[in-house]
C-alpha atoms as a PDB file:
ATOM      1  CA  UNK A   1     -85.474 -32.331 -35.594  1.00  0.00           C
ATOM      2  CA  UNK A   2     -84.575 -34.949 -38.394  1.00  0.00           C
ATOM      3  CA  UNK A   3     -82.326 -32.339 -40.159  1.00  0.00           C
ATOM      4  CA  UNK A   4     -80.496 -31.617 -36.988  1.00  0.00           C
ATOM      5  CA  UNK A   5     -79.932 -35.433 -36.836  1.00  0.00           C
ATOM      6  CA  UNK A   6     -79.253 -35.599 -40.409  1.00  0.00           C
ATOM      7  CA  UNK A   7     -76.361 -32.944 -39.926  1.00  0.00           C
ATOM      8  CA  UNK A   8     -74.757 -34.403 -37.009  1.00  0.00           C
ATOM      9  CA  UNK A   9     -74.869 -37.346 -38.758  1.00  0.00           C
ATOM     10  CA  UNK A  10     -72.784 -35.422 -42.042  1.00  0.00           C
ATOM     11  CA  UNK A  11     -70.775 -34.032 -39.401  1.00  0.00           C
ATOM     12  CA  UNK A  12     -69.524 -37.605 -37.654  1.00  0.00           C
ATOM     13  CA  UNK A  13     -69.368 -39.094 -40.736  1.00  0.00           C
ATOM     14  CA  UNK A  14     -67.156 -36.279 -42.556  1.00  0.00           C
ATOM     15  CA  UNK A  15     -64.777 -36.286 -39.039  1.00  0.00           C
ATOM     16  CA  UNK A  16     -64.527 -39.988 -39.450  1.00  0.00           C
ATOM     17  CA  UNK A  17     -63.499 -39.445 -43.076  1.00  0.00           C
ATOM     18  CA  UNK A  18     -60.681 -36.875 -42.242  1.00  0.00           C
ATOM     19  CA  UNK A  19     -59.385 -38.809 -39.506  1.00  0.00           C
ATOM     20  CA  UNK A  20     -58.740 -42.233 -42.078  1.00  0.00           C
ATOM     21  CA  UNK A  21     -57.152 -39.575 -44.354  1.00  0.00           C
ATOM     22  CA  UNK A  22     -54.864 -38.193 -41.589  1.00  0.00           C
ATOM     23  CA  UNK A  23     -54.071 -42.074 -40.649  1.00  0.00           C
ATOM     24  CA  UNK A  24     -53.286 -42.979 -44.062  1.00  0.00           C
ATOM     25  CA  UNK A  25     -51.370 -40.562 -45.004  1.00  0.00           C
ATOM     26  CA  UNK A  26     -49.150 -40.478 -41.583  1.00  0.00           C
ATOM     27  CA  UNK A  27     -48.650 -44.223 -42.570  1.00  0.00           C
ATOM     28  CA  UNK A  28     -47.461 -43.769 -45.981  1.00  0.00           C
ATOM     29  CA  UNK A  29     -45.038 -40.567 -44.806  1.00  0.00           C
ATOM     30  CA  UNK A  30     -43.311 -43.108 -42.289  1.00  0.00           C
ATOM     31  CA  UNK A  31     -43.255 -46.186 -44.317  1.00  0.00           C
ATOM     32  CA  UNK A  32     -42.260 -44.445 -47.984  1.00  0.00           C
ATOM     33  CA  UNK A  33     -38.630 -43.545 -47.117  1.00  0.00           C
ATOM     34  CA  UNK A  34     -37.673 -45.975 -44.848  1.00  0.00           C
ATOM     35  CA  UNK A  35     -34.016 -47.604 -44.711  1.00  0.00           C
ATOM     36  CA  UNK A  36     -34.871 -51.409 -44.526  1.00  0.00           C
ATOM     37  CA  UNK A  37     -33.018 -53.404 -42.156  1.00  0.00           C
ATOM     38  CA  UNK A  38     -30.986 -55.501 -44.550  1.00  0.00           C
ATOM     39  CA  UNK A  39     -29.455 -52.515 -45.923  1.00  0.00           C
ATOM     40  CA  UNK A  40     -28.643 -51.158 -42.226  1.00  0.00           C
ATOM     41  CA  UNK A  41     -24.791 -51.801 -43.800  1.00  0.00           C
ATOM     42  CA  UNK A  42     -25.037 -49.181 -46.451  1.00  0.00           C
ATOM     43  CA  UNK A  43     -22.324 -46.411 -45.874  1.00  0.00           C
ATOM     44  CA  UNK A  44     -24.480 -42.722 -45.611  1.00  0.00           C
ATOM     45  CA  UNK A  45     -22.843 -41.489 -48.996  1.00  0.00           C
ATOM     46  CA  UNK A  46     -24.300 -44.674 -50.751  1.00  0.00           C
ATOM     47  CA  UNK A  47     -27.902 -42.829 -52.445  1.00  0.00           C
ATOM     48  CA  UNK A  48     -27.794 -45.144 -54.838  1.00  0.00           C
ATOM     49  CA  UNK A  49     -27.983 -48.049 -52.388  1.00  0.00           C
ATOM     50  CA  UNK A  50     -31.585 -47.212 -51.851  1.00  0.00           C
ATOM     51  CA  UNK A  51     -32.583 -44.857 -54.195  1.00  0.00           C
ATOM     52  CA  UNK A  52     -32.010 -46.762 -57.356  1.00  0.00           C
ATOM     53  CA  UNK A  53     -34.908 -45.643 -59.493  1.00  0.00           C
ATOM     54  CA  UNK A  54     -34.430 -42.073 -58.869  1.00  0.00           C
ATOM     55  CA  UNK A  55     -31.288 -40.345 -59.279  1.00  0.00           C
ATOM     56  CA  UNK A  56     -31.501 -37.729 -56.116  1.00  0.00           C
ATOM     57  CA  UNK A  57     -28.683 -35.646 -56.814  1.00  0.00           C
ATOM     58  CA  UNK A  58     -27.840 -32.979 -59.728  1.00  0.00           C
ATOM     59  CA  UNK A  59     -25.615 -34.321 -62.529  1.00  0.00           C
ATOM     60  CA  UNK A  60     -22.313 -32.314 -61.592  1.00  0.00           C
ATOM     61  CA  UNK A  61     -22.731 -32.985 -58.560  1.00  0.00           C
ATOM     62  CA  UNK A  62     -19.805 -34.708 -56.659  1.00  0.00           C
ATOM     63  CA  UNK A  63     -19.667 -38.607 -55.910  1.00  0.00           C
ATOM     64  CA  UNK A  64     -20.956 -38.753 -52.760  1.00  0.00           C
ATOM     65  CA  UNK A  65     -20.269 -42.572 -52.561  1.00  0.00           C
ATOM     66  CA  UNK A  66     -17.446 -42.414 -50.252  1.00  0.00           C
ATOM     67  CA  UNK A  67     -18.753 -39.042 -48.149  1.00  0.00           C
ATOM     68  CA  UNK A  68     -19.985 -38.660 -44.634  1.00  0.00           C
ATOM     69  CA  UNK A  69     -21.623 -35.830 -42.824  1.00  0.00           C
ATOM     70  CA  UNK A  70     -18.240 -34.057 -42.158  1.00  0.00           C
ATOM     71  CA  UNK A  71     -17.297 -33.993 -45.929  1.00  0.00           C
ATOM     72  CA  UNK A  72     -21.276 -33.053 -47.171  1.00  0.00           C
ATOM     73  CA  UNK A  73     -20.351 -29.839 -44.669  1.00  0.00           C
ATOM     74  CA  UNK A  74     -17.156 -29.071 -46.077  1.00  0.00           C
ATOM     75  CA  UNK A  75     -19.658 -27.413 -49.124  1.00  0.00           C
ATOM     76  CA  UNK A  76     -23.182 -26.877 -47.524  1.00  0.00           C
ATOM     77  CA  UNK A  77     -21.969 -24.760 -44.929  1.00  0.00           C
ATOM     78  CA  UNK A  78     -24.291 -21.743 -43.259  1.00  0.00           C
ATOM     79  CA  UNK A  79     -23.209 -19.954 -46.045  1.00  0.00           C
ATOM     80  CA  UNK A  80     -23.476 -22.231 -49.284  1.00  0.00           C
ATOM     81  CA  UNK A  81     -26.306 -23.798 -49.950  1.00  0.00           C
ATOM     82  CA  UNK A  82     -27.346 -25.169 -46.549  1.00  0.00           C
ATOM     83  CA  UNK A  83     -28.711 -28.870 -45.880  1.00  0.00           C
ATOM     84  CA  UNK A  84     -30.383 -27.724 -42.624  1.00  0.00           C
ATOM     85  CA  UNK A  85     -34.557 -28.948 -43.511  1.00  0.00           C
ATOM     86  CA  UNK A  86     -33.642 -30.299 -46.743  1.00  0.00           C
ATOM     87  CA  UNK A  87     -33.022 -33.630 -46.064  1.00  0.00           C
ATOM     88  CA  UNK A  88     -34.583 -36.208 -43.626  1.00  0.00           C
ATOM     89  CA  UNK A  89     -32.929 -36.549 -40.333  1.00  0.00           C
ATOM     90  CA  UNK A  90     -32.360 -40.551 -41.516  1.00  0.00           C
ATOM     91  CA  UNK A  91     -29.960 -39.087 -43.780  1.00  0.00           C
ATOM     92  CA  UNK A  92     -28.163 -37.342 -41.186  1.00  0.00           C
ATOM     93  CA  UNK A  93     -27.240 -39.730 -39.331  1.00  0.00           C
ATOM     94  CA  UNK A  94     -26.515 -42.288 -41.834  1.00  0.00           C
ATOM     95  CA  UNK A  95     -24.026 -40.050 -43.181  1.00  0.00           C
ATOM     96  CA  UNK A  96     -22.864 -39.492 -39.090  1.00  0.00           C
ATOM     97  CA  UNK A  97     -22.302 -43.611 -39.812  1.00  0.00           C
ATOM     98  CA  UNK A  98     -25.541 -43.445 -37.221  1.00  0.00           C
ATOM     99  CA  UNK A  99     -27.422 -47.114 -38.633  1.00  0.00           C
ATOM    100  CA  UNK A 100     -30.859 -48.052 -37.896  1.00  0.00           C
ATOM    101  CA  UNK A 101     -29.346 -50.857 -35.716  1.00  0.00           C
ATOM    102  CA  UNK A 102     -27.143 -48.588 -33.785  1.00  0.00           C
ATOM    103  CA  UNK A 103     -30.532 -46.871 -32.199  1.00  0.00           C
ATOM    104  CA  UNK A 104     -33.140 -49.742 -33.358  1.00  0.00           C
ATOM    105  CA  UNK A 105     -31.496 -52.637 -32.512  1.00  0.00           C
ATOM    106  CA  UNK A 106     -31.634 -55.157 -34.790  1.00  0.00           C
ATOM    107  CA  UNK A 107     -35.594 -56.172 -34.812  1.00  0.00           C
ATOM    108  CA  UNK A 108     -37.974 -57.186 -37.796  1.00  0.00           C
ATOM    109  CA  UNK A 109     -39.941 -54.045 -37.571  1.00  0.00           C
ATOM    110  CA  UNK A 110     -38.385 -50.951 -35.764  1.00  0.00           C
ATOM    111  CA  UNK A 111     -40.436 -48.577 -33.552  1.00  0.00           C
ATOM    112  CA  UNK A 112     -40.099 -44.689 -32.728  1.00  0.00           C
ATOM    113  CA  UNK A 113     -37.143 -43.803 -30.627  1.00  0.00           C
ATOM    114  CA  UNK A 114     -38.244 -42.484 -27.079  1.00  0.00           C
ATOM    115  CA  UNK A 115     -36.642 -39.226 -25.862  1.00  0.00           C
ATOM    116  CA  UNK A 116     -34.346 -40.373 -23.878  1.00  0.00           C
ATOM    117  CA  UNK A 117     -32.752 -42.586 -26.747  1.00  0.00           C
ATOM    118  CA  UNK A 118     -32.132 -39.493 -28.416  1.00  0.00           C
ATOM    119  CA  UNK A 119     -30.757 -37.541 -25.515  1.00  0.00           C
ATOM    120  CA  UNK A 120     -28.095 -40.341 -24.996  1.00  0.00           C
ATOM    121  CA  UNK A 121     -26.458 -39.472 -28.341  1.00  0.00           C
ATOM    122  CA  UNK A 122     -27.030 -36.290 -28.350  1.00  0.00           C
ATOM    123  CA  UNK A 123     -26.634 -34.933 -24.722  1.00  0.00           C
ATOM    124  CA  UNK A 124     -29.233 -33.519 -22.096  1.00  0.00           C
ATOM    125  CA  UNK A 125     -31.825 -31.146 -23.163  1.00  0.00           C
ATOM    126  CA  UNK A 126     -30.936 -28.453 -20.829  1.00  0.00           C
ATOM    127  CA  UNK A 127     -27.452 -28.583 -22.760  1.00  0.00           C
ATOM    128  CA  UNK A 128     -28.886 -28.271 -26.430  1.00  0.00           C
ATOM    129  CA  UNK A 129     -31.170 -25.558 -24.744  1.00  0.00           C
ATOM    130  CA  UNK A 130     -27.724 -24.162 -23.553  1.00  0.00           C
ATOM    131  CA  UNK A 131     -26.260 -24.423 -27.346  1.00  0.00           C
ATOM    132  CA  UNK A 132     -28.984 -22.937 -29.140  1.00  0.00           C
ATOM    133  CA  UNK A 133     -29.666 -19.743 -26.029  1.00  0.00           C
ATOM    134  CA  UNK A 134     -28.895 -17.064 -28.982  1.00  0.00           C
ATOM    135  CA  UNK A 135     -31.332 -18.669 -32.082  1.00  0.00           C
ATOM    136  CA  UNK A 136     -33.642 -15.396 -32.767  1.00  0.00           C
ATOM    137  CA  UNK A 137     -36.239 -14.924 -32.448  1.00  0.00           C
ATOM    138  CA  UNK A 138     -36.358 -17.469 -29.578  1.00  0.00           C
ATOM    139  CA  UNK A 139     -34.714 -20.199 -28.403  1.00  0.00           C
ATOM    140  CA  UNK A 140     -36.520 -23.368 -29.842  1.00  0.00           C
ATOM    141  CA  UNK A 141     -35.062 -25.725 -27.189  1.00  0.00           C
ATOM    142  CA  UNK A 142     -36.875 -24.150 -24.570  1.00  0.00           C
ATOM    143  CA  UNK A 143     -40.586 -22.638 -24.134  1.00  0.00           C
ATOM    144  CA  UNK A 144     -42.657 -21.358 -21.167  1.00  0.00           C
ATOM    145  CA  UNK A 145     -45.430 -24.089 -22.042  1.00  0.00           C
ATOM    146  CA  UNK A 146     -42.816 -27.364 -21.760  1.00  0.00           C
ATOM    147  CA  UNK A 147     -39.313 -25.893 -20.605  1.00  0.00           C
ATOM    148  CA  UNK A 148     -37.075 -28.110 -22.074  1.00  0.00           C
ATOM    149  CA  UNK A 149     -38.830 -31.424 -22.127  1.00  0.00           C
ATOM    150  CA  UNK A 150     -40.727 -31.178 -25.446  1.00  0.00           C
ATOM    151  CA  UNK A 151     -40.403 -34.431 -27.089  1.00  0.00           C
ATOM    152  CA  UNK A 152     -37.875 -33.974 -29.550  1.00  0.00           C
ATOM    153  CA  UNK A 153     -40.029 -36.250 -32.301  1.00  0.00           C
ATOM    154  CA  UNK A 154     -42.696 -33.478 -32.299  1.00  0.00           C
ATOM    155  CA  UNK A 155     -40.136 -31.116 -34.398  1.00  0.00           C
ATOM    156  CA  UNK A 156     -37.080 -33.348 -35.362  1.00  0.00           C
ATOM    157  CA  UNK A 157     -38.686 -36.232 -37.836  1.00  0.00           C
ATOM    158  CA  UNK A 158     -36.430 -39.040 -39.291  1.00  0.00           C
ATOM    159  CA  UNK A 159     -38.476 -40.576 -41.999  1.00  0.00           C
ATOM    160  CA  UNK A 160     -40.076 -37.007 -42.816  1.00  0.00           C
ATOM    161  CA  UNK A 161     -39.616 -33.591 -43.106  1.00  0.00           C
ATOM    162  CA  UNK A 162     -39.434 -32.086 -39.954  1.00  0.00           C
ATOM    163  CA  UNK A 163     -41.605 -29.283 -38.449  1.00  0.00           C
ATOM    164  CA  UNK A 164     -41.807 -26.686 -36.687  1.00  0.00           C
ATOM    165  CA  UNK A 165     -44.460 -27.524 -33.906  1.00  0.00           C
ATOM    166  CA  UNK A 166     -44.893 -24.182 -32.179  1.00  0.00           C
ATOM    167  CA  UNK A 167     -45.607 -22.767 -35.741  1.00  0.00           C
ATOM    168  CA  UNK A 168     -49.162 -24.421 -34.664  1.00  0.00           C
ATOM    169  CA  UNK A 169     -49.756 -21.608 -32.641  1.00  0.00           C
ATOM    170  CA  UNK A 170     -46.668 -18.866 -33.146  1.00  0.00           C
ATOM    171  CA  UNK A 171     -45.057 -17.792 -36.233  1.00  0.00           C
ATOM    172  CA  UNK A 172     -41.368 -18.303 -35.430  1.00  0.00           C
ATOM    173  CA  UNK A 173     -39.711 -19.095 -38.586  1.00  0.00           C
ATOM    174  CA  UNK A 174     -36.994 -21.693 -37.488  1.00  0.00           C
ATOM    175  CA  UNK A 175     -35.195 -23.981 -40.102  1.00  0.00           C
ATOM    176  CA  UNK A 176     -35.700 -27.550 -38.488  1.00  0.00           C
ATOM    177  CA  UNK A 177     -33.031 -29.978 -39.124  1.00  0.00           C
END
């Protein structure tokens, strides 16, 4: 009897354990690479406006200073070296000229976007469900568990790399921007 209570006990305390591991590291993921509101003015081309210890790109690379999303694409197309899942979503839209203030609002400390903030920018779900019908080996806008409500947060992160969250249970092997 007292090593059946001593293991339960192991057991609680061990789940406790990974549980402030999961928390901590979830709040270092989402506050590491975050834009800070006072540099919401930063044009999406600017690295060096927040990554100033680090230099993130490679040496020949081209100034990216001036750039937005449109001119990144002109040479990481489909075919040349692709951006899709290489860089946070933040990225993405700061180079769209997509602020935090322009979904945040301008607020101390910002909070998650809901669904529907994102579906005001980027159109309805059934739509995007619509635009990606011929993806292979399914179409991740749209499943038989949550039709085309899934939360679009679950896959598409903004301050970390995004996942792939029926990969939990299936192995399709989508690239998630």
């Amino acid at each position: 009897m007292k090593n059946q209570s001593h293991a339960k006990m192991i057991i609680v305390v061990g789940s406790l354990l990974g549980l402030l591991v999961v928390v901590l590291f979830s709040q270092l993921l989402w506050a590491a690479p975050k834009l800070e509101m006072s540099k919401s003015g930063v044009k999406g081309g600017d690295c060096s406006a927040c990554h100033v210890q680090k230099k993130m790109l490679p040496e020949k690379h081209a100034d990216t200073k001036a750039m937005n999303w449109e001119a990144c694409k002109a040479c990481h197309n489909k075919d040349n070296l692709s951006l899709t899942g290489k860089l946070p979503n933040s990225h993405h839209h700061m180079l769209a000229d997509v602020n935090c203030v322009k979904c945040h609002g301008k607020t101390k400390k910002p909070e998650a976007l809901t669904m529907e903030q994102c579906v005001a920018c980027h159109g309805s779900t059934t739509k995007l469900a619509e635009k990606t019908k011929d993806v292979k080996p399914t179409n991740p806008h749209t499943s038989p568990h949550y039709g085309t409500e899934l939360d679009c947060n679950l896959c598409h992160k903004q301050h970390a790399k995004s996942e792939n969250y029926c990969a939990q249970c299936h192995k399709f092997d989508f690239k998630v921007p």
